[in-house]
PDB file of N, CA and C in Angstrom:
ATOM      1  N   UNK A   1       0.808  -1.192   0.000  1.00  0.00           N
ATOM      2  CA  UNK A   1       0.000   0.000   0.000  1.00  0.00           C
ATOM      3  C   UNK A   1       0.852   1.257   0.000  1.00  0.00           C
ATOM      4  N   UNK A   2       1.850   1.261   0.946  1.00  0.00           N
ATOM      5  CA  UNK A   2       2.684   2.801   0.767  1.00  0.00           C
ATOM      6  C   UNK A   2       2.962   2.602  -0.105  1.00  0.00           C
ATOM      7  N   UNK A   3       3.610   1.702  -1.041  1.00  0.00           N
ATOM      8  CA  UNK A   3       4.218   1.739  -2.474  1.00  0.00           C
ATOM      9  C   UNK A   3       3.099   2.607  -3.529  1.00  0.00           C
ATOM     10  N   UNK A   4       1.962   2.213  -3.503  1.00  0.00           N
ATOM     11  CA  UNK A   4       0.919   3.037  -4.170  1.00  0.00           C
ATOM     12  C   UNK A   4       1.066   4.507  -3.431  1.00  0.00           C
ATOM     13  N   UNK A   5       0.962   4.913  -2.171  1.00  0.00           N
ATOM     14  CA  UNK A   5       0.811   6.235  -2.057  1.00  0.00           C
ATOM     15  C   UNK A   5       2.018   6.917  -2.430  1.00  0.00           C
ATOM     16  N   UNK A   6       2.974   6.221  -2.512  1.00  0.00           N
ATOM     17  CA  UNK A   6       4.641   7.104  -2.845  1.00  0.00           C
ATOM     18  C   UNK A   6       4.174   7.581  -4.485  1.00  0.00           C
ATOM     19  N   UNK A   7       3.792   6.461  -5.091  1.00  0.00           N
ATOM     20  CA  UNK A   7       3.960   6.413  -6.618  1.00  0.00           C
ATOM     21  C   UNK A   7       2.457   7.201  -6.972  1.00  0.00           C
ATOM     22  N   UNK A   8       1.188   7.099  -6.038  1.00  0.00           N
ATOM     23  CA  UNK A   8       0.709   8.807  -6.109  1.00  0.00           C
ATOM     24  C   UNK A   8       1.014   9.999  -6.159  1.00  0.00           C
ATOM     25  N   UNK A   9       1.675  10.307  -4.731  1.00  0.00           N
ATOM     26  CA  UNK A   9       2.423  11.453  -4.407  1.00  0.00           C
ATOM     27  C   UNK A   9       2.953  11.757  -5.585  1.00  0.00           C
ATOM     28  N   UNK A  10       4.175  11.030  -5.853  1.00  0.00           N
ATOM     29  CA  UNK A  10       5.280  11.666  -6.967  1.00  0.00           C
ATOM     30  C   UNK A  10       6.122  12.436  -6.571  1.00  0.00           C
ATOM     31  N   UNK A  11       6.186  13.234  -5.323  1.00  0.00           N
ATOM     32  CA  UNK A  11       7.213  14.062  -4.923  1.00  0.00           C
ATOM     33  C   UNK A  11       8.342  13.532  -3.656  1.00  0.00           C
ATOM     34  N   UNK A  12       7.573  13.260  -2.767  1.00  0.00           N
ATOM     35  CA  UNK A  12       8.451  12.476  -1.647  1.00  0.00           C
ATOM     36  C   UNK A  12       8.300  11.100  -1.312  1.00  0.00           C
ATOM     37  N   UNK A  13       9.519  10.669  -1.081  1.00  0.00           N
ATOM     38  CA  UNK A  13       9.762   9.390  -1.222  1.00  0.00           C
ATOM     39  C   UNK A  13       9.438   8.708   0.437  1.00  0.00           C
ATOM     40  N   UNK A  14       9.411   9.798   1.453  1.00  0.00           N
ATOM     41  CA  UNK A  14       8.663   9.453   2.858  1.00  0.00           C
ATOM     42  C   UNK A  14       7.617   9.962   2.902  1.00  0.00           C
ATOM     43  N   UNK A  15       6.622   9.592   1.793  1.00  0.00           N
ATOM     44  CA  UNK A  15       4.955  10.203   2.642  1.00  0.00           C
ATOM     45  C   UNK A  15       4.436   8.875   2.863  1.00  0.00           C
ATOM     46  N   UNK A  16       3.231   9.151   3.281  1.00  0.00           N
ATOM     47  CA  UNK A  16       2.440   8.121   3.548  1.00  0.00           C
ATOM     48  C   UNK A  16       1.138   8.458   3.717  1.00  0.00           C
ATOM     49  N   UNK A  17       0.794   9.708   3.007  1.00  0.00           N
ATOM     50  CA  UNK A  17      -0.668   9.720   3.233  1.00  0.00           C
ATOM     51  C   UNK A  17      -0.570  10.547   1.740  1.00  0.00           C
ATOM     52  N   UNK A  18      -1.914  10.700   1.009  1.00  0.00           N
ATOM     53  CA  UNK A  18      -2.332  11.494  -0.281  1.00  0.00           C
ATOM     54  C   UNK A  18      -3.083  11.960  -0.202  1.00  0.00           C
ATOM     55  N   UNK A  19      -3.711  13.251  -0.238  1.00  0.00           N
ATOM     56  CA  UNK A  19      -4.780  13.782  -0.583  1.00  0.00           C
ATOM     57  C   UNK A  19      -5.201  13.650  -2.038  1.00  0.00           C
ATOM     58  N   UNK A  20      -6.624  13.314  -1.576  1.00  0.00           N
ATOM     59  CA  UNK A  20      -7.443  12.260  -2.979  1.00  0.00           C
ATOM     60  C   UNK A  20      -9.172  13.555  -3.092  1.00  0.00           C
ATOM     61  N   UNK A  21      -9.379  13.658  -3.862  1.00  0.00           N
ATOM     62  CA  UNK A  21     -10.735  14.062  -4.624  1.00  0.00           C
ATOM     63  C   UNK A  21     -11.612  12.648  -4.451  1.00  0.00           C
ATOM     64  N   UNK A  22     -12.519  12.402  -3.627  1.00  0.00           N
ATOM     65  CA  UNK A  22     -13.339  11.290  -3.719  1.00  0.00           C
ATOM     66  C   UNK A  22     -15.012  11.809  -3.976  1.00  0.00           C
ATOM     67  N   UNK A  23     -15.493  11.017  -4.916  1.00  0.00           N
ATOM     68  CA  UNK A  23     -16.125  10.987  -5.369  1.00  0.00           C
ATOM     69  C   UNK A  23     -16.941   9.883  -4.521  1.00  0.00           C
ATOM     70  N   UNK A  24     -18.189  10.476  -3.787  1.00  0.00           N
ATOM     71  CA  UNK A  24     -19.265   9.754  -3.178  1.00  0.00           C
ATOM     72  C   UNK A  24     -20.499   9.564  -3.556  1.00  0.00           C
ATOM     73  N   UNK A  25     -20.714   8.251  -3.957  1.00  0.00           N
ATOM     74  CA  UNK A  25     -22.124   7.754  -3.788  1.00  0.00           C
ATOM     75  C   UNK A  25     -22.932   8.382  -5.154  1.00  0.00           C
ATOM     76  N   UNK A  26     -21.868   7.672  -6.422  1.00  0.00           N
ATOM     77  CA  UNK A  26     -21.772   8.026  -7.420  1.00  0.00           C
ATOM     78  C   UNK A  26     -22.867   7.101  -8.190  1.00  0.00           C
ATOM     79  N   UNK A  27     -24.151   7.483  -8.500  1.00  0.00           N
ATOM     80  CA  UNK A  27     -24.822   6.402  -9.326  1.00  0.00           C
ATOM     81  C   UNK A  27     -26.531   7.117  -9.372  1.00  0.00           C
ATOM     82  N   UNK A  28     -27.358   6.125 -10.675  1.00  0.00           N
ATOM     83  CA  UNK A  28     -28.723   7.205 -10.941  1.00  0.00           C
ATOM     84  C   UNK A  28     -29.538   6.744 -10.188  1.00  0.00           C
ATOM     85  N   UNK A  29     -30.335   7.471  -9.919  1.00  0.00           N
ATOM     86  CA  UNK A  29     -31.814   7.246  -9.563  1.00  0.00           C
ATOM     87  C   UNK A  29     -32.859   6.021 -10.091  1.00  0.00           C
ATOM     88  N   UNK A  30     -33.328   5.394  -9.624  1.00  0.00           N
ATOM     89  CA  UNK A  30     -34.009   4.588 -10.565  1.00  0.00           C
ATOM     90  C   UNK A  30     -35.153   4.950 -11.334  1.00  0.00           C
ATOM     91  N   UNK A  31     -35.463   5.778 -10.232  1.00  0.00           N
ATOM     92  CA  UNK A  31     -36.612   6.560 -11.665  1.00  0.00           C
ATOM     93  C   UNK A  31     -36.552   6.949 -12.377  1.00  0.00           C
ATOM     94  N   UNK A  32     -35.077   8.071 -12.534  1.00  0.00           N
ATOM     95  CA  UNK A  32     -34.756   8.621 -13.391  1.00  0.00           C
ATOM     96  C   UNK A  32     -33.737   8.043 -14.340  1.00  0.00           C
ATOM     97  N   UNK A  33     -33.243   6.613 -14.034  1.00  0.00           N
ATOM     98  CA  UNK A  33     -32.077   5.957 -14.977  1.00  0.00           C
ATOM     99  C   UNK A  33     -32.374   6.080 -16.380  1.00  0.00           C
ATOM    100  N   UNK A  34     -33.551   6.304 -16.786  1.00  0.00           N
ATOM    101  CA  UNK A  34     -33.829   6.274 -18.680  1.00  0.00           C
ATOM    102  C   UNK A  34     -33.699   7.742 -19.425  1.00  0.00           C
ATOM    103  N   UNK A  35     -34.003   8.282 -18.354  1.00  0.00           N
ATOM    104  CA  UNK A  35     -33.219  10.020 -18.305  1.00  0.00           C
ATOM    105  C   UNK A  35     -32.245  10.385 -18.680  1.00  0.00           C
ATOM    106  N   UNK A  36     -31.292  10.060 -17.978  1.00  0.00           N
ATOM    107  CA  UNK A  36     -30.175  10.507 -17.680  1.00  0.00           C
ATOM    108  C   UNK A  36     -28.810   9.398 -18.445  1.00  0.00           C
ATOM    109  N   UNK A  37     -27.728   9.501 -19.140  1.00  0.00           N
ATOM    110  CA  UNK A  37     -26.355   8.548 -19.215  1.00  0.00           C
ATOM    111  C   UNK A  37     -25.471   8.786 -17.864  1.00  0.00           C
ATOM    112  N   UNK A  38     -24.620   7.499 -17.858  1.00  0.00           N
ATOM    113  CA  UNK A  38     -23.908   7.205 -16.795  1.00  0.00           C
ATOM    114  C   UNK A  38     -22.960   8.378 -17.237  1.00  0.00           C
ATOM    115  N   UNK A  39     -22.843   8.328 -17.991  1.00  0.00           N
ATOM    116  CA  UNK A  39     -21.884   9.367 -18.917  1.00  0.00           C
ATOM    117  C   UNK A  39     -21.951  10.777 -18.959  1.00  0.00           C
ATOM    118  N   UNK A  40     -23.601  11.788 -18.792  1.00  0.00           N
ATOM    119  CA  UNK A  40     -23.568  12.695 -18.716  1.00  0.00           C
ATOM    120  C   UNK A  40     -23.689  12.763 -17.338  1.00  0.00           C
ATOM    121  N   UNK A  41     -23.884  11.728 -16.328  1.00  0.00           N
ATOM    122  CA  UNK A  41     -23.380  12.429 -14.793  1.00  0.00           C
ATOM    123  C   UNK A  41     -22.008  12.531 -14.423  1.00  0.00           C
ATOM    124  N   UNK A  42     -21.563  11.814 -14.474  1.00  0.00           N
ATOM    125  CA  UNK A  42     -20.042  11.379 -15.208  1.00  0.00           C
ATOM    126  C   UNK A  42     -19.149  12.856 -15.117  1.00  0.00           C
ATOM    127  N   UNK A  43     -19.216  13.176 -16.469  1.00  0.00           N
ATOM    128  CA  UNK A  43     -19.153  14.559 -17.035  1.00  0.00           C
ATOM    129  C   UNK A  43     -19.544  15.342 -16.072  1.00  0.00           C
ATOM    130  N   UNK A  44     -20.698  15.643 -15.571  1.00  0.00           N
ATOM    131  CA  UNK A  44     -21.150  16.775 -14.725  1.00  0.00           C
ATOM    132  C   UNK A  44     -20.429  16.287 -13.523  1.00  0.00           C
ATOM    133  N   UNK A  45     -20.005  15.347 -12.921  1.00  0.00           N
ATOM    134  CA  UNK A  45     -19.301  15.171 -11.816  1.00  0.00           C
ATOM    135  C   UNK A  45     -17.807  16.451 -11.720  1.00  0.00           C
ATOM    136  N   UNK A  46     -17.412  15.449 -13.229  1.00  0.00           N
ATOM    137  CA  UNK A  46     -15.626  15.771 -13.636  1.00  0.00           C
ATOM    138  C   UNK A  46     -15.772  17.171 -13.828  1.00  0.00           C
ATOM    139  N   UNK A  47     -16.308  17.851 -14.351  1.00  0.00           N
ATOM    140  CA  UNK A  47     -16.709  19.626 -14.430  1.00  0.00           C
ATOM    141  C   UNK A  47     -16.529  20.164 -13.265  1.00  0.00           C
ATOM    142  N   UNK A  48     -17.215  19.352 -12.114  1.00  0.00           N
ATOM    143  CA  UNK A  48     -17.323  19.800 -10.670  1.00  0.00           C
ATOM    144  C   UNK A  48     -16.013  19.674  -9.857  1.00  0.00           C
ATOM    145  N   UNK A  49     -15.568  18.781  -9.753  1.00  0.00           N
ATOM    146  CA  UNK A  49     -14.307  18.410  -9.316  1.00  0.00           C
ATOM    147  C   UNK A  49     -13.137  19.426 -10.011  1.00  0.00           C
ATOM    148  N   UNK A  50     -13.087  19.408 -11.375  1.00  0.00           N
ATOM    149  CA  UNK A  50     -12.291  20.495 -12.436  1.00  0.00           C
ATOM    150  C   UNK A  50     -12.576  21.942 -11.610  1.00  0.00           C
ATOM    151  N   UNK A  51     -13.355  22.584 -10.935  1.00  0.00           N
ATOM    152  CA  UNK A  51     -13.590  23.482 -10.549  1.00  0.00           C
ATOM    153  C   UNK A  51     -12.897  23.786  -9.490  1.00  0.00           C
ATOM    154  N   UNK A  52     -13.390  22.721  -8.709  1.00  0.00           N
ATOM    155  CA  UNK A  52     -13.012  22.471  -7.380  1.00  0.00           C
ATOM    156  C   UNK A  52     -11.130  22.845  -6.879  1.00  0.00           C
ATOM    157  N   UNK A  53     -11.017  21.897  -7.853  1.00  0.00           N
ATOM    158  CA  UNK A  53      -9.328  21.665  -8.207  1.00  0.00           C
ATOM    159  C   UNK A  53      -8.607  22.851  -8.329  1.00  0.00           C
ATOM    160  N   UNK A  54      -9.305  24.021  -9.071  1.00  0.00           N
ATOM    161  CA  UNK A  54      -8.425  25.142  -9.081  1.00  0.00           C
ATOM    162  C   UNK A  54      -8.692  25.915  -8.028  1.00  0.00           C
ATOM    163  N   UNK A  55      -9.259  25.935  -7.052  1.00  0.00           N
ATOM    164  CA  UNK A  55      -9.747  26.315  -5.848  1.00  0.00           C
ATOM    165  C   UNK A  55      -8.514  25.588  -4.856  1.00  0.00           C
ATOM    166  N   UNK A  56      -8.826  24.018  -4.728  1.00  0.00           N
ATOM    167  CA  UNK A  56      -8.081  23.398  -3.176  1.00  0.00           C
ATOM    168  C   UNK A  56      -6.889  22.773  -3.965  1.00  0.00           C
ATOM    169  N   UNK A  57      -6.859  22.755  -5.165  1.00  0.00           N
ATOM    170  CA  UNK A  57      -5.464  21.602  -5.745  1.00  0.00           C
ATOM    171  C   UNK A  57      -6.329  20.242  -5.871  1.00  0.00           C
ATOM    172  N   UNK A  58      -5.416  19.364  -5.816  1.00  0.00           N
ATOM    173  CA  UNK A  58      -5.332  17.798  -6.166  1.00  0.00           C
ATOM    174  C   UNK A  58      -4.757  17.533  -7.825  1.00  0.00           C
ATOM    175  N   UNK A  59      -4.392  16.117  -7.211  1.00  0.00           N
ATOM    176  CA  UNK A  59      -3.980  15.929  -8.595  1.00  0.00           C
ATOM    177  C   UNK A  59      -4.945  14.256  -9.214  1.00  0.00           C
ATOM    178  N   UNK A  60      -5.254  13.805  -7.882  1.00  0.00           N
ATOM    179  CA  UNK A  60      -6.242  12.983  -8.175  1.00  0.00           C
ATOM    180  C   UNK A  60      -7.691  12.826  -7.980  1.00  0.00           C
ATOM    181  N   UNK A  61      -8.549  11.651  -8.355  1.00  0.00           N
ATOM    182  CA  UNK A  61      -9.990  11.534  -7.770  1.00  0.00           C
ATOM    183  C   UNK A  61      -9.918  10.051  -7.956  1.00  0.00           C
ATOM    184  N   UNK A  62     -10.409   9.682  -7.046  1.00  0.00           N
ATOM    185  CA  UNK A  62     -10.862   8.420  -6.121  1.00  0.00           C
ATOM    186  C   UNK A  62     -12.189   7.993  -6.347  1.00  0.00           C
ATOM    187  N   UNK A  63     -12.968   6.901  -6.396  1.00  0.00           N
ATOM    188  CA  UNK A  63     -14.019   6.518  -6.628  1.00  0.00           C
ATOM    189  C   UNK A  63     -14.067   4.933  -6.154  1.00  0.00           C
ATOM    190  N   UNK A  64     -15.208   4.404  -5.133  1.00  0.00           N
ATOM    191  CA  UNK A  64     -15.036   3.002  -5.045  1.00  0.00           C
ATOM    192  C   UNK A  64     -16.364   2.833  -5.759  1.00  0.00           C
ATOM    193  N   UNK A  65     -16.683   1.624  -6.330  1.00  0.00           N
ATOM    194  CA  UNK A  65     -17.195   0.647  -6.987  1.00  0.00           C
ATOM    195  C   UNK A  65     -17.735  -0.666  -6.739  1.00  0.00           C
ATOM    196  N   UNK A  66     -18.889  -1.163  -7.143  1.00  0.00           N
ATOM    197  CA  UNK A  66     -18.798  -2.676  -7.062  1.00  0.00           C
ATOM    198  C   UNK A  66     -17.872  -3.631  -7.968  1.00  0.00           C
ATOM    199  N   UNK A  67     -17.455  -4.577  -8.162  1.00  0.00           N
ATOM    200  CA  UNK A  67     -16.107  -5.232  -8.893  1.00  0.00           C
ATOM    201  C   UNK A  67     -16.985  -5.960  -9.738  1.00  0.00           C
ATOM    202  N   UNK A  68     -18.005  -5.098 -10.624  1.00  0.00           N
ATOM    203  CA  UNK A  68     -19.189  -5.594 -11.493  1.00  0.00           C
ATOM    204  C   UNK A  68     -18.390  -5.217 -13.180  1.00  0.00           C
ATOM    205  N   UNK A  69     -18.032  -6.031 -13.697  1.00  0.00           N
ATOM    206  CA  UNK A  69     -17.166  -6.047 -14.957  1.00  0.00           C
ATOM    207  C   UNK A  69     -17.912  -4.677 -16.022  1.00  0.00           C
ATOM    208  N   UNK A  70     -18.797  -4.658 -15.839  1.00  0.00           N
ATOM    209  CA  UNK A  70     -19.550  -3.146 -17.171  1.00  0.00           C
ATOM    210  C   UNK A  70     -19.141  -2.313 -16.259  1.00  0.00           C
ATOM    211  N   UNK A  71     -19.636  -2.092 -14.655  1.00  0.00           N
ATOM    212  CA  UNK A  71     -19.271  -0.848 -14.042  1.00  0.00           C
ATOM    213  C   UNK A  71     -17.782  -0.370 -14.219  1.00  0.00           C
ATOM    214  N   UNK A  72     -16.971  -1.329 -13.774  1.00  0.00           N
ATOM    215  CA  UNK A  72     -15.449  -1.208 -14.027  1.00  0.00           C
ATOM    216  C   UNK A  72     -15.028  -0.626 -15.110  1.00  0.00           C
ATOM    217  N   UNK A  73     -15.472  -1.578 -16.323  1.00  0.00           N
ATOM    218  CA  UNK A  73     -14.996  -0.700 -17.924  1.00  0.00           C
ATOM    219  C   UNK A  73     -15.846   0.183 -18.069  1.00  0.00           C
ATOM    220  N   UNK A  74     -16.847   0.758 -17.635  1.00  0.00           N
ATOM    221  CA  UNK A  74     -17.373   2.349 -17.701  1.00  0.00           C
ATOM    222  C   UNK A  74     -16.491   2.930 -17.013  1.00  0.00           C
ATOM    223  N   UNK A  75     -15.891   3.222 -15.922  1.00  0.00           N
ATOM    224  CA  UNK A  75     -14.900   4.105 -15.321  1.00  0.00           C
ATOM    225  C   UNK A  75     -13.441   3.752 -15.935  1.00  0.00           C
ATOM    226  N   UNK A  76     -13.013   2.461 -16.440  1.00  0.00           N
ATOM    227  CA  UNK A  76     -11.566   2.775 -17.437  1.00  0.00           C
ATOM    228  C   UNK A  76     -11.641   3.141 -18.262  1.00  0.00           C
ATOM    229  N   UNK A  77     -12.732   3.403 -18.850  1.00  0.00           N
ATOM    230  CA  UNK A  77     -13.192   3.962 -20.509  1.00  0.00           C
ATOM    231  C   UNK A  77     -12.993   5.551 -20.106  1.00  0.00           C
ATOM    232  N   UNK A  78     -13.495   6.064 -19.296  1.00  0.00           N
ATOM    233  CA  UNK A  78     -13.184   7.321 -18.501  1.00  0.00           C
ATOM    234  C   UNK A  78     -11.983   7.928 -18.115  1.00  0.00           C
ATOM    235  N   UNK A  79     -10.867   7.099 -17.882  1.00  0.00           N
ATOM    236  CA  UNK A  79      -9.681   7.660 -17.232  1.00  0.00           C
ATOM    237  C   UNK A  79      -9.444   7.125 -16.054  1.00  0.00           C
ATOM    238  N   UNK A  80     -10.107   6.055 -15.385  1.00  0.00           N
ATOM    239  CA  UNK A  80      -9.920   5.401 -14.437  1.00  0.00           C
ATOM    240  C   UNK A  80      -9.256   4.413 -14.275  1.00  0.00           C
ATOM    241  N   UNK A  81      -8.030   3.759 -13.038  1.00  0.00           N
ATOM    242  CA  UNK A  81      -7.499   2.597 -12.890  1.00  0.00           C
ATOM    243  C   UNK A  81      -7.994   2.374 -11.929  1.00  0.00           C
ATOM    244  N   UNK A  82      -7.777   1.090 -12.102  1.00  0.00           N
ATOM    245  CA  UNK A  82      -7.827   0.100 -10.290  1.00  0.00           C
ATOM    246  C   UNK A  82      -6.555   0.577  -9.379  1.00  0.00           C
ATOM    247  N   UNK A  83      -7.043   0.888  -8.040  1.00  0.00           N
ATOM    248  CA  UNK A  83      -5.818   1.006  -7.278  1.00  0.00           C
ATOM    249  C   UNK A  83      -5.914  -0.121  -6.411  1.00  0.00           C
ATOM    250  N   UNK A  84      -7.244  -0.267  -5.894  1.00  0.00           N
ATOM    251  CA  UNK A  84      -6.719  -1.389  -4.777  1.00  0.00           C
ATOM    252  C   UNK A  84      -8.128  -2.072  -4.630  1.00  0.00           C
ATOM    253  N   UNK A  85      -8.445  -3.419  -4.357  1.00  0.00           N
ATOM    254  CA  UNK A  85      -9.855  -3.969  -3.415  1.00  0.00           C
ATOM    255  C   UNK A  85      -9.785  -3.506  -2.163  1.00  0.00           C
ATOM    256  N   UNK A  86     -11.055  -2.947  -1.744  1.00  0.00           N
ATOM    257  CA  UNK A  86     -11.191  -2.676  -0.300  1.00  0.00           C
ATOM    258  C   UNK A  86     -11.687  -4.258   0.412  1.00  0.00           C
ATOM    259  N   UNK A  87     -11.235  -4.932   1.331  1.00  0.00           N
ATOM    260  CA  UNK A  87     -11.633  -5.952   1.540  1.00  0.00           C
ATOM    261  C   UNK A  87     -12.733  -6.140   2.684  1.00  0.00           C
ATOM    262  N   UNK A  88     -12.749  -5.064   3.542  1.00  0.00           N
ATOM    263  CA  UNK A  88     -13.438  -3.984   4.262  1.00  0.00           C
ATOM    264  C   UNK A  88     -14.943  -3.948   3.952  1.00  0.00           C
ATOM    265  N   UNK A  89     -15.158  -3.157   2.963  1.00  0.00           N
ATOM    266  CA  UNK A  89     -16.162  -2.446   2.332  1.00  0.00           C
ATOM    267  C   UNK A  89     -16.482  -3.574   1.051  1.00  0.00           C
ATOM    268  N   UNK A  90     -15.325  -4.329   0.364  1.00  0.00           N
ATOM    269  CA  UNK A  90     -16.058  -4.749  -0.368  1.00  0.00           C
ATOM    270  C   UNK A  90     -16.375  -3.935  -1.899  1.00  0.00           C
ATOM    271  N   UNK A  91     -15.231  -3.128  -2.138  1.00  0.00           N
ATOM    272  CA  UNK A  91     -14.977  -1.920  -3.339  1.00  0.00           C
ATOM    273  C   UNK A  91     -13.955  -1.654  -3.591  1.00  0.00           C
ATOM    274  N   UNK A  92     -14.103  -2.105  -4.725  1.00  0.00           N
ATOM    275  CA  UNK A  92     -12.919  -1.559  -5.601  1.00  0.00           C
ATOM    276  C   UNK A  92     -12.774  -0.177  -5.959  1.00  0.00           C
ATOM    277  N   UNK A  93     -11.472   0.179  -5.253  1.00  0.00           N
ATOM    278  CA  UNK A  93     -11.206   1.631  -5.496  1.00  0.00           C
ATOM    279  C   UNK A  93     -10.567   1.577  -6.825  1.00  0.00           C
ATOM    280  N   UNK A  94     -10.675   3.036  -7.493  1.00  0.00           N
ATOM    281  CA  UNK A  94     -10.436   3.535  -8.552  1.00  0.00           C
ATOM    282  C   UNK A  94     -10.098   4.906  -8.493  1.00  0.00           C
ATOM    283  N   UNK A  95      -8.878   5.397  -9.577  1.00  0.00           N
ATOM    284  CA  UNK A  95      -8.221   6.397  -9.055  1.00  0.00           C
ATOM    285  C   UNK A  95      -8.125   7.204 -10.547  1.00  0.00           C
ATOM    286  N   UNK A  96      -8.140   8.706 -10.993  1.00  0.00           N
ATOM    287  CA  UNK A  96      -7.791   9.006 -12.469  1.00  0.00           C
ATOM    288  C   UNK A  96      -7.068  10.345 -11.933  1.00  0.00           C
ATOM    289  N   UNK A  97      -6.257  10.515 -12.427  1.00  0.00           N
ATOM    290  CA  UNK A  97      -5.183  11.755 -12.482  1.00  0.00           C
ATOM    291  C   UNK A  97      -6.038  12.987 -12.781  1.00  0.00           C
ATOM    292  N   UNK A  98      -6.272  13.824 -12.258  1.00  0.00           N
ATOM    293  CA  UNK A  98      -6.937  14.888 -12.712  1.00  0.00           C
ATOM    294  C   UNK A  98      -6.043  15.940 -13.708  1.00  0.00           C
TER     295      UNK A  98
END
């Protein structure tokens, strides 16, 4: 795990913690799922965060997931990797460089 936060960071080779952009409780409505693309919330998320960013910094955003094979390749199709299984929670975190 520190090996991932070093190779986040990018600058010091003794950190051990990252400040991350997380993205919570990311998903549609059911009423409204025929409405809306995963894609244009998506977008309206990343706009928000893009904002955000020139305000507090970051260089990343964070997102956990179910380890459901379409959900997954919708967020790598996006700019997203796997960073780690939460074994915890039961979510696969996912991480994209802002």
């Amino acid at each position: 795990m520190w090996n991932t936060v070093k190779r986040i960071d990018g600058f010091s080779k003794d950190v051990n913690a990252v400040g991350i952009i997380l993205i919570g409780q990311f998903g549609k409505n059911e009423e409204q799922a025929k409405n809306v693309t995963g894609q244009v919330l998506l977008d309206i998320c990343m706009e928000t965060i893009y904002e955000a960013q020139e305000t507090i910094g970051g260089r990343f955003v964070m997102l956990e997931c179910m380890e459901i094979e379409k959900v997954v390749e919708f967020y790598k199709a996006n700019g997203f990797q796997s960073l780690q299984f939460d074994d915890r929670d039961k979510y696969l975190q996912m991480i994209r460089r802002l």
